[in-house]
N, C-alpha and C. Protein backbone atom coordinates (compact mmCIF):
# COMPACT_ATOMS: atom_id res chain seq x y z
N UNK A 1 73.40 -122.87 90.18
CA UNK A 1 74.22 -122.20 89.20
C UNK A 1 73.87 -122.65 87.78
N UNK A 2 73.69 -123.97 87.52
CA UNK A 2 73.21 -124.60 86.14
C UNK A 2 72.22 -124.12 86.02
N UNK A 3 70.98 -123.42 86.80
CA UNK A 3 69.90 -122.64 86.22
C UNK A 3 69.73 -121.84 85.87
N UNK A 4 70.90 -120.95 86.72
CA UNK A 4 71.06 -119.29 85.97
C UNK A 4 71.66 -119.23 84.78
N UNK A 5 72.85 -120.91 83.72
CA UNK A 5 72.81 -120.32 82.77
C UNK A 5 72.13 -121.18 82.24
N UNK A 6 71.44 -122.04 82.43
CA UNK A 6 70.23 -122.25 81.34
C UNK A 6 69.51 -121.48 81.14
N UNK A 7 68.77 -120.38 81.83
CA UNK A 7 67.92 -119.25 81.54
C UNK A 7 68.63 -118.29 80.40
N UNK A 8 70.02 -117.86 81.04
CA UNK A 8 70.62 -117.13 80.09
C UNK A 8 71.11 -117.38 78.64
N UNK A 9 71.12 -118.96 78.38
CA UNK A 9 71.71 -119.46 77.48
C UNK A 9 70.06 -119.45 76.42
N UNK A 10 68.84 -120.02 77.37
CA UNK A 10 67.71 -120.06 76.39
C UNK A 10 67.06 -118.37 76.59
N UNK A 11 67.65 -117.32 77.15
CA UNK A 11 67.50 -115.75 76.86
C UNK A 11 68.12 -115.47 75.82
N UNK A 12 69.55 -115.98 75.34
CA UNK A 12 70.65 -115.61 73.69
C UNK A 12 69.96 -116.29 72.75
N UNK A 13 69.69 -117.47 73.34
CA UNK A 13 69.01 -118.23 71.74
C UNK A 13 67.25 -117.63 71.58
N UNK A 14 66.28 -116.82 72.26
CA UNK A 14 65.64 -116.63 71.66
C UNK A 14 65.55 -115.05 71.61
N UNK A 15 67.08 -114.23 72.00
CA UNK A 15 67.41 -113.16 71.15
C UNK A 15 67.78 -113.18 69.74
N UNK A 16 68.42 -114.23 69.67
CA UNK A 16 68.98 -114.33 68.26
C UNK A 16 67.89 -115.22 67.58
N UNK A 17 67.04 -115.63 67.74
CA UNK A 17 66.07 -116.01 67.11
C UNK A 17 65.31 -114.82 66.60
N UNK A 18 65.12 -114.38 67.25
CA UNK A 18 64.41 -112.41 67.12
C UNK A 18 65.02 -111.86 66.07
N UNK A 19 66.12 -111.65 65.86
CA UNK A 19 67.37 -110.74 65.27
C UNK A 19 67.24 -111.55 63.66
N UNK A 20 67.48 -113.22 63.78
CA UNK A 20 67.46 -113.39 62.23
C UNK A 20 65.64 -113.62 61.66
N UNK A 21 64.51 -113.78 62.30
CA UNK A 21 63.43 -113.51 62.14
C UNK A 21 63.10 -112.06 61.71
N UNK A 22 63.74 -110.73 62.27
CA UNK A 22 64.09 -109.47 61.83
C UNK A 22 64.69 -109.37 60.28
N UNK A 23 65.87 -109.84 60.63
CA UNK A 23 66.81 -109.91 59.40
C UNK A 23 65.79 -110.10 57.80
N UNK A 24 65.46 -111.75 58.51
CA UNK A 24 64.69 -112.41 57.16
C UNK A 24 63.91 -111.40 56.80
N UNK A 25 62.82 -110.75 57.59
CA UNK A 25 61.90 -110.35 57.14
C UNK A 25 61.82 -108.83 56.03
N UNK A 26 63.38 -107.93 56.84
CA UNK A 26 63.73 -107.03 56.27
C UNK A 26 63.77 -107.64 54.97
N UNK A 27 64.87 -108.53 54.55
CA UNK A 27 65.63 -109.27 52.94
C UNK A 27 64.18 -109.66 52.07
N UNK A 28 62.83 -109.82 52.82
CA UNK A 28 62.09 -110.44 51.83
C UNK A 28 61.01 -109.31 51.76
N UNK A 29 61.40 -108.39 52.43
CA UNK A 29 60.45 -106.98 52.11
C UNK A 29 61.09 -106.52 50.96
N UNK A 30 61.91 -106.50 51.07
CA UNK A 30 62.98 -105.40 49.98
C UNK A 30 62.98 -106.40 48.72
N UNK A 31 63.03 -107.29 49.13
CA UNK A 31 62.83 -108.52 47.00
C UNK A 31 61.20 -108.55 46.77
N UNK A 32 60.25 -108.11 47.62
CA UNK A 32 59.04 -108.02 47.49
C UNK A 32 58.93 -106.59 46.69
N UNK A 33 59.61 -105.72 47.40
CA UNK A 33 59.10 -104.39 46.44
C UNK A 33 60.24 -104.11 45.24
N UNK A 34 61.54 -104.74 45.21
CA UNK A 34 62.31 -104.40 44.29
C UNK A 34 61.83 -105.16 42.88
N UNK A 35 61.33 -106.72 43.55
CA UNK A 35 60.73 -106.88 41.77
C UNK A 35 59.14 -106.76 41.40
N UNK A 36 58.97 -105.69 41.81
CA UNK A 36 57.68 -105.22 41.28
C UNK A 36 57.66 -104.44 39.84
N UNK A 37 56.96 -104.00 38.49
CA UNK A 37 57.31 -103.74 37.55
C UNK A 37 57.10 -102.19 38.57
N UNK A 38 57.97 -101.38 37.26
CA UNK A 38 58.37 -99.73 37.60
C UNK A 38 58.73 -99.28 38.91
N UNK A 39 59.33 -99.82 39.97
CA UNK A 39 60.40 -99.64 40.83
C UNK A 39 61.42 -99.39 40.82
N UNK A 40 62.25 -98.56 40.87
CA UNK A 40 63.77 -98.39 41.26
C UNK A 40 64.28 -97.90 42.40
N UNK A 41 65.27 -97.50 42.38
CA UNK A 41 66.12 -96.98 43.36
C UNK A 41 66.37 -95.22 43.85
N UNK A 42 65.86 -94.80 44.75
CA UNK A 42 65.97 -93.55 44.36
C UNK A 42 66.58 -93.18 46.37
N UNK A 43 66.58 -92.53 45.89
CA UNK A 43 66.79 -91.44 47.47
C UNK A 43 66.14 -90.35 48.07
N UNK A 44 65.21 -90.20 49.24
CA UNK A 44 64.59 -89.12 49.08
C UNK A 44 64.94 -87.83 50.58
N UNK A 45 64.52 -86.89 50.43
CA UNK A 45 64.20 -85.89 51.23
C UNK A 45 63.12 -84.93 51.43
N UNK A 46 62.34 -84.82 52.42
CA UNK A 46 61.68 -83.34 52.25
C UNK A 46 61.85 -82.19 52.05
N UNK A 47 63.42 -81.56 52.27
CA UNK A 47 63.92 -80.58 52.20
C UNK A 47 65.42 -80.89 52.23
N UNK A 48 65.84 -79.07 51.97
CA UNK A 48 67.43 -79.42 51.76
C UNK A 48 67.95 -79.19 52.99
N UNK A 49 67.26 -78.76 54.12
CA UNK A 49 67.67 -79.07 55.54
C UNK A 49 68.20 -80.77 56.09
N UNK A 50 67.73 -81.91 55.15
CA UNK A 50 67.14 -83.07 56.09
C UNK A 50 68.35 -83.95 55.09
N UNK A 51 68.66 -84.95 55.82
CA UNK A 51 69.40 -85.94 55.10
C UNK A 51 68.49 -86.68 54.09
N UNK A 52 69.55 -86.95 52.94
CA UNK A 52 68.77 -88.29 52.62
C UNK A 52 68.82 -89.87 52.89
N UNK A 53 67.51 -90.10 52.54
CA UNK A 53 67.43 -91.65 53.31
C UNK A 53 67.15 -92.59 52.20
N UNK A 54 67.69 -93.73 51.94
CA UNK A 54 67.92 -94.17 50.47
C UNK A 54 66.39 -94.96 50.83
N UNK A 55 65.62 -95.65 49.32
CA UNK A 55 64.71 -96.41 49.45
C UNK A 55 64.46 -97.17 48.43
N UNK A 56 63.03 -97.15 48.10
CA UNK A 56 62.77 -97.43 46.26
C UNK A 56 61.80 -96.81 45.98
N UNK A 57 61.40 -96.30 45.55
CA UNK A 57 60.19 -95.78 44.42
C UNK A 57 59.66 -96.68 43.12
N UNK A 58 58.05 -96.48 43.04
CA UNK A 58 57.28 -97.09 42.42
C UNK A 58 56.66 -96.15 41.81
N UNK A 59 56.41 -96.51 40.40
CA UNK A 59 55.27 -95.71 39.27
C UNK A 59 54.27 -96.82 39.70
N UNK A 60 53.14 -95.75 40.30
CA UNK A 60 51.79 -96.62 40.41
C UNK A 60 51.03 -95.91 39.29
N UNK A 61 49.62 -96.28 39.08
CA UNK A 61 48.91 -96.11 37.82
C UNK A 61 48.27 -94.25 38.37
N UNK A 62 48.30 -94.09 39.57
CA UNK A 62 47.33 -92.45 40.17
C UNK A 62 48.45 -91.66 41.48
N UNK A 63 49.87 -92.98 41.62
CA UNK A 63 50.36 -91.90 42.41
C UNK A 63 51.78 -92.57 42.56
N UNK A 64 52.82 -91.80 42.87
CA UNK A 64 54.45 -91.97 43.17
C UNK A 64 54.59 -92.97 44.32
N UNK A 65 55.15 -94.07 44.43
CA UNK A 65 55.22 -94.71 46.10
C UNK A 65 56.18 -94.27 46.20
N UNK A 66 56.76 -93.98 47.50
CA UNK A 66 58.47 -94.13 48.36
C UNK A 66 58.49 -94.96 49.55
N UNK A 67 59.59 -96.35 49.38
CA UNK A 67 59.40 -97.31 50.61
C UNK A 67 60.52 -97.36 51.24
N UNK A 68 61.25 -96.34 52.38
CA UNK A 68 62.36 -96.77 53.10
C UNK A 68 62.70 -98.03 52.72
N UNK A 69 63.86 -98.04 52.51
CA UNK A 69 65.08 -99.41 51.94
C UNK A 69 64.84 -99.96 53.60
N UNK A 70 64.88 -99.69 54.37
CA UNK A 70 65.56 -100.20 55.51
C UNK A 70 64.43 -99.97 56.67
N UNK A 71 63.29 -100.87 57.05
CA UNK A 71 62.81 -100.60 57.67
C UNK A 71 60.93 -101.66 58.04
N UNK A 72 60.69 -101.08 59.12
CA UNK A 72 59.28 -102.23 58.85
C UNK A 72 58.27 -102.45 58.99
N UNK A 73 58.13 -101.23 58.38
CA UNK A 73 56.74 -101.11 57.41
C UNK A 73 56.34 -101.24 56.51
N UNK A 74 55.63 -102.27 56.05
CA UNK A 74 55.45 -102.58 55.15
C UNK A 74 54.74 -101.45 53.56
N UNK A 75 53.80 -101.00 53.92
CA UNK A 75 53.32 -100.07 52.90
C UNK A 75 54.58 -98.99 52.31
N UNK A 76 54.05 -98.00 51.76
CA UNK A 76 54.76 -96.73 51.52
C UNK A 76 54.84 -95.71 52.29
N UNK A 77 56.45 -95.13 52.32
CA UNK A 77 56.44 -94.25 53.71
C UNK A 77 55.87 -92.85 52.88
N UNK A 78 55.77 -92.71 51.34
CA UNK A 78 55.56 -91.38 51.17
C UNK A 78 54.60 -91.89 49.76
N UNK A 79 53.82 -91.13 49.38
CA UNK A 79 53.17 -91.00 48.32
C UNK A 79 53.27 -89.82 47.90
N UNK A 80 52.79 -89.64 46.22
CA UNK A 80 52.10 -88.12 45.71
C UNK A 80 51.13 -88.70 45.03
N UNK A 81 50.25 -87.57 44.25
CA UNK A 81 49.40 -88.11 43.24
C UNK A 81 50.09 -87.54 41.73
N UNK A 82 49.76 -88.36 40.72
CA UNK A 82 50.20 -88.05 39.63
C UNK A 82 49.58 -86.92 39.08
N UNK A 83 48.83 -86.69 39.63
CA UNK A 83 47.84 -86.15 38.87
C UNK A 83 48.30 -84.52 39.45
N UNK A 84 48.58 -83.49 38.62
CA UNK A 84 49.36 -82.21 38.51
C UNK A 84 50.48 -82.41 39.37
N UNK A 85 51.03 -83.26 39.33
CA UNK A 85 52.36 -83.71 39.85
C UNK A 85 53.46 -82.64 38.41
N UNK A 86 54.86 -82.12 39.49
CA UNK A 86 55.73 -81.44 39.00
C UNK A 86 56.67 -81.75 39.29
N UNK A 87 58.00 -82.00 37.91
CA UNK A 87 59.23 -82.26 38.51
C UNK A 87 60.31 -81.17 38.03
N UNK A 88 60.86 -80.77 38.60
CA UNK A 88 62.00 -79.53 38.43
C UNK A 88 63.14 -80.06 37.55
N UNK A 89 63.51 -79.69 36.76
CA UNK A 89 65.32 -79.84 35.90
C UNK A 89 65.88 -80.63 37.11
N UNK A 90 66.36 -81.26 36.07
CA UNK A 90 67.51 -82.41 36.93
C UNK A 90 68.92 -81.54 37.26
N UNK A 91 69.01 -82.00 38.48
CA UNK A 91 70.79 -81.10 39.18
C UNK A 91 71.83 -82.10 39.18
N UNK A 92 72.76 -82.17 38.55
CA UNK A 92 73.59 -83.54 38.24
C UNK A 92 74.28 -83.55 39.60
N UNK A 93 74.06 -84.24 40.43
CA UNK A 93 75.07 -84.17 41.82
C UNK A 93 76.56 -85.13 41.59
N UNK A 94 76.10 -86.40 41.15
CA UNK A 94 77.58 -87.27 41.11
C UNK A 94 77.28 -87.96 39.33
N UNK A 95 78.55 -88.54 39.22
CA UNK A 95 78.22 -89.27 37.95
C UNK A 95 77.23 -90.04 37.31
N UNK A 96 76.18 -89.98 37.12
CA UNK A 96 75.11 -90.45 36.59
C UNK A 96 73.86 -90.44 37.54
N UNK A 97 74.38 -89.57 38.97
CA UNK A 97 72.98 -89.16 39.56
C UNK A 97 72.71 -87.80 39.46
N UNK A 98 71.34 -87.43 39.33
CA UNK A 98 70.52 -86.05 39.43
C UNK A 98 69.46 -85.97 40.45
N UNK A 99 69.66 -85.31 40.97
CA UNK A 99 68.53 -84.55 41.92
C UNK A 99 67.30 -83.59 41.79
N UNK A 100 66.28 -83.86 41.78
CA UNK A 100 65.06 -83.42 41.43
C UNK A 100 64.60 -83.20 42.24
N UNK A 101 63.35 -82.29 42.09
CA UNK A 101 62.41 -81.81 43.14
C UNK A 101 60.86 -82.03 42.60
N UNK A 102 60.18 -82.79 43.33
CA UNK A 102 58.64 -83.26 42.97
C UNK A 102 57.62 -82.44 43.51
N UNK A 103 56.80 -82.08 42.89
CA UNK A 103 55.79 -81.34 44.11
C UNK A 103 53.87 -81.64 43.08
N UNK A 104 53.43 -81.77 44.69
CA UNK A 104 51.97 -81.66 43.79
C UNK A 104 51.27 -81.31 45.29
N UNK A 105 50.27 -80.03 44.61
CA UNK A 105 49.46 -79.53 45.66
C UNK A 105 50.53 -78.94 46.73
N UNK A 106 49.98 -79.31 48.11
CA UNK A 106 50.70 -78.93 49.17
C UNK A 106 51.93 -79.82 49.78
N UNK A 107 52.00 -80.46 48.59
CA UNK A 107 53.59 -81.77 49.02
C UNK A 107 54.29 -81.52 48.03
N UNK A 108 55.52 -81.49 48.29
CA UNK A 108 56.88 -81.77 48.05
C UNK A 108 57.83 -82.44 48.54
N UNK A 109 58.86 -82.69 47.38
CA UNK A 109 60.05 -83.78 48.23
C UNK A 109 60.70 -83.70 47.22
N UNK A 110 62.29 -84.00 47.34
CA UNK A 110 63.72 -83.77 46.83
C UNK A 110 63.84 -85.38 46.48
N UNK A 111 64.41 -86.00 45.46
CA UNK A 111 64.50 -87.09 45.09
C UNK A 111 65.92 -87.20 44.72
N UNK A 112 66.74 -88.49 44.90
CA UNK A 112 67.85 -87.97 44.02
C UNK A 112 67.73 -89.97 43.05
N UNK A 113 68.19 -89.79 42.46
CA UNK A 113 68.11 -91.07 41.19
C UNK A 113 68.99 -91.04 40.01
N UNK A 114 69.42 -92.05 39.34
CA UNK A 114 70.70 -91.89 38.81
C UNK A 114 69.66 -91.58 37.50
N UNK A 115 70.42 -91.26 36.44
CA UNK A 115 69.40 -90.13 35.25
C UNK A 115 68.73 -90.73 34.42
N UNK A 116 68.85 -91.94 34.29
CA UNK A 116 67.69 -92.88 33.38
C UNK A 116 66.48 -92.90 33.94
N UNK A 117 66.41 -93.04 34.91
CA UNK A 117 64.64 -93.07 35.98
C UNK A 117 64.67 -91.79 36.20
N UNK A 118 65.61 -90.40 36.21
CA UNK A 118 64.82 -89.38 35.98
C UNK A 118 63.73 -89.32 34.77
N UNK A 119 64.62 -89.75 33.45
CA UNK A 119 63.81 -89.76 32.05
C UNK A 119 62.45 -90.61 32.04
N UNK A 120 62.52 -91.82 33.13
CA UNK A 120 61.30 -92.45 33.38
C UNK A 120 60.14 -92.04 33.78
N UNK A 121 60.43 -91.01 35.25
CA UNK A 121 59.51 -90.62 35.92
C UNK A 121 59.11 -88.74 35.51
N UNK A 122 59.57 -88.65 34.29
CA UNK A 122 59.15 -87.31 33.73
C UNK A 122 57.97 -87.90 32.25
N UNK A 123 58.44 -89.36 31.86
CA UNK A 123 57.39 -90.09 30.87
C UNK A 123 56.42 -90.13 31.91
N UNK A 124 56.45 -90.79 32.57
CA UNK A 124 55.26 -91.17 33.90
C UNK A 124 54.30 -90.07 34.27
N UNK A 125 54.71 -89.00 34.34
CA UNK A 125 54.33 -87.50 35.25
C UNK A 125 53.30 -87.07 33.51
N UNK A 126 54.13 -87.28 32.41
CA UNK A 126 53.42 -86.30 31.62
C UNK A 126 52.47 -87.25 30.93
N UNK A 127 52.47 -88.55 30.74
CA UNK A 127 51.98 -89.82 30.11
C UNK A 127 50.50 -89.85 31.00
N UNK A 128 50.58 -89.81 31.85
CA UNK A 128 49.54 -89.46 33.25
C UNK A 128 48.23 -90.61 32.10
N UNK A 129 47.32 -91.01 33.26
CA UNK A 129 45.87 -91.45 32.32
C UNK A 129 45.16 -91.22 31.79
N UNK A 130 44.22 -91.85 30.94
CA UNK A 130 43.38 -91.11 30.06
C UNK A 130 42.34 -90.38 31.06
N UNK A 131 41.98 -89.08 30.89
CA UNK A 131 40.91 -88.34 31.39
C UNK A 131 39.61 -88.54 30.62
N UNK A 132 38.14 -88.50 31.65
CA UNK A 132 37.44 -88.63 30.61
C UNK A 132 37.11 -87.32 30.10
N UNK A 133 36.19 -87.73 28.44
CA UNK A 133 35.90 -86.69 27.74
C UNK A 133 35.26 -85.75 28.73
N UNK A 134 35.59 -84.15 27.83
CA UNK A 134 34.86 -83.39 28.19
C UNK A 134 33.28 -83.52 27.82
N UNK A 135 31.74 -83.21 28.76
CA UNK A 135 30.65 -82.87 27.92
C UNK A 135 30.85 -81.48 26.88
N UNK A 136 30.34 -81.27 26.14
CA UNK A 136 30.34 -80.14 25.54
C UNK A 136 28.63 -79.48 25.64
């Protein structure tokens, strides 16, 4: 009988070893991408069929990141490129958030972000990099 719960007792302790090894790793993904410069907080969707799923977004120097808040994968679950990237009029949904719509090429996605990082990521979109000269 003392063996069946020593098994079970060292089966909880290296479940819960699992669970806060999980935990940690989620808490130090999310302070890894939240203090990166030009990150915030945004919310996204593919359509107005689909829920949204909160995350963060990044101004990279050639393209948009989106990194599920909650989850573990490390990279970006969505990209665009900046480059002829489009953002639609802001739709004021709640007090200081607006909802936008991004599109470039054959991608799109619904964003929602409270309205200061709208004003960010419309500098970002039109600020775009230097191109080189034309030959003439």
């Amino acid at each position: 009988m003392s063996g069946v719960i020593t098994f079970f007792l060292v089966l909880l302790l290296l479940f819960l070893a699992v669970v806060i090894i999980a935990l940690l790793f989620l808490v130090l993904r999310v302070r890894r991408i939240g203090h990166i410069v030009g990150t915030f907080e945004c919310w996204m969707r593919p359509d107005t069929s689909s829920g949204w799923v909160s995350g963060m977004a990044r101004f990279g120097s050639r393209e948009l990141q989106w990194f599920r808040l909650v989850g573990f994968y490390v990279g970006p679950q969505f990209t665009m490129l900046r480059e002829g990237m489009k953002v639609s009029n802001p739709i004021s949904r709640q007090e200081g958030v607006v909802e936008v719509i991004i599109s470039s090429g054959d991608s799109r996605a619904h964003l929602a972000m409270r309205s200061e990082w709208y004003n960010g990521l419309v500098s970002w979109v039109e600020s775009g990099p230097p191109r080189p000269r034309e030959q003439y």
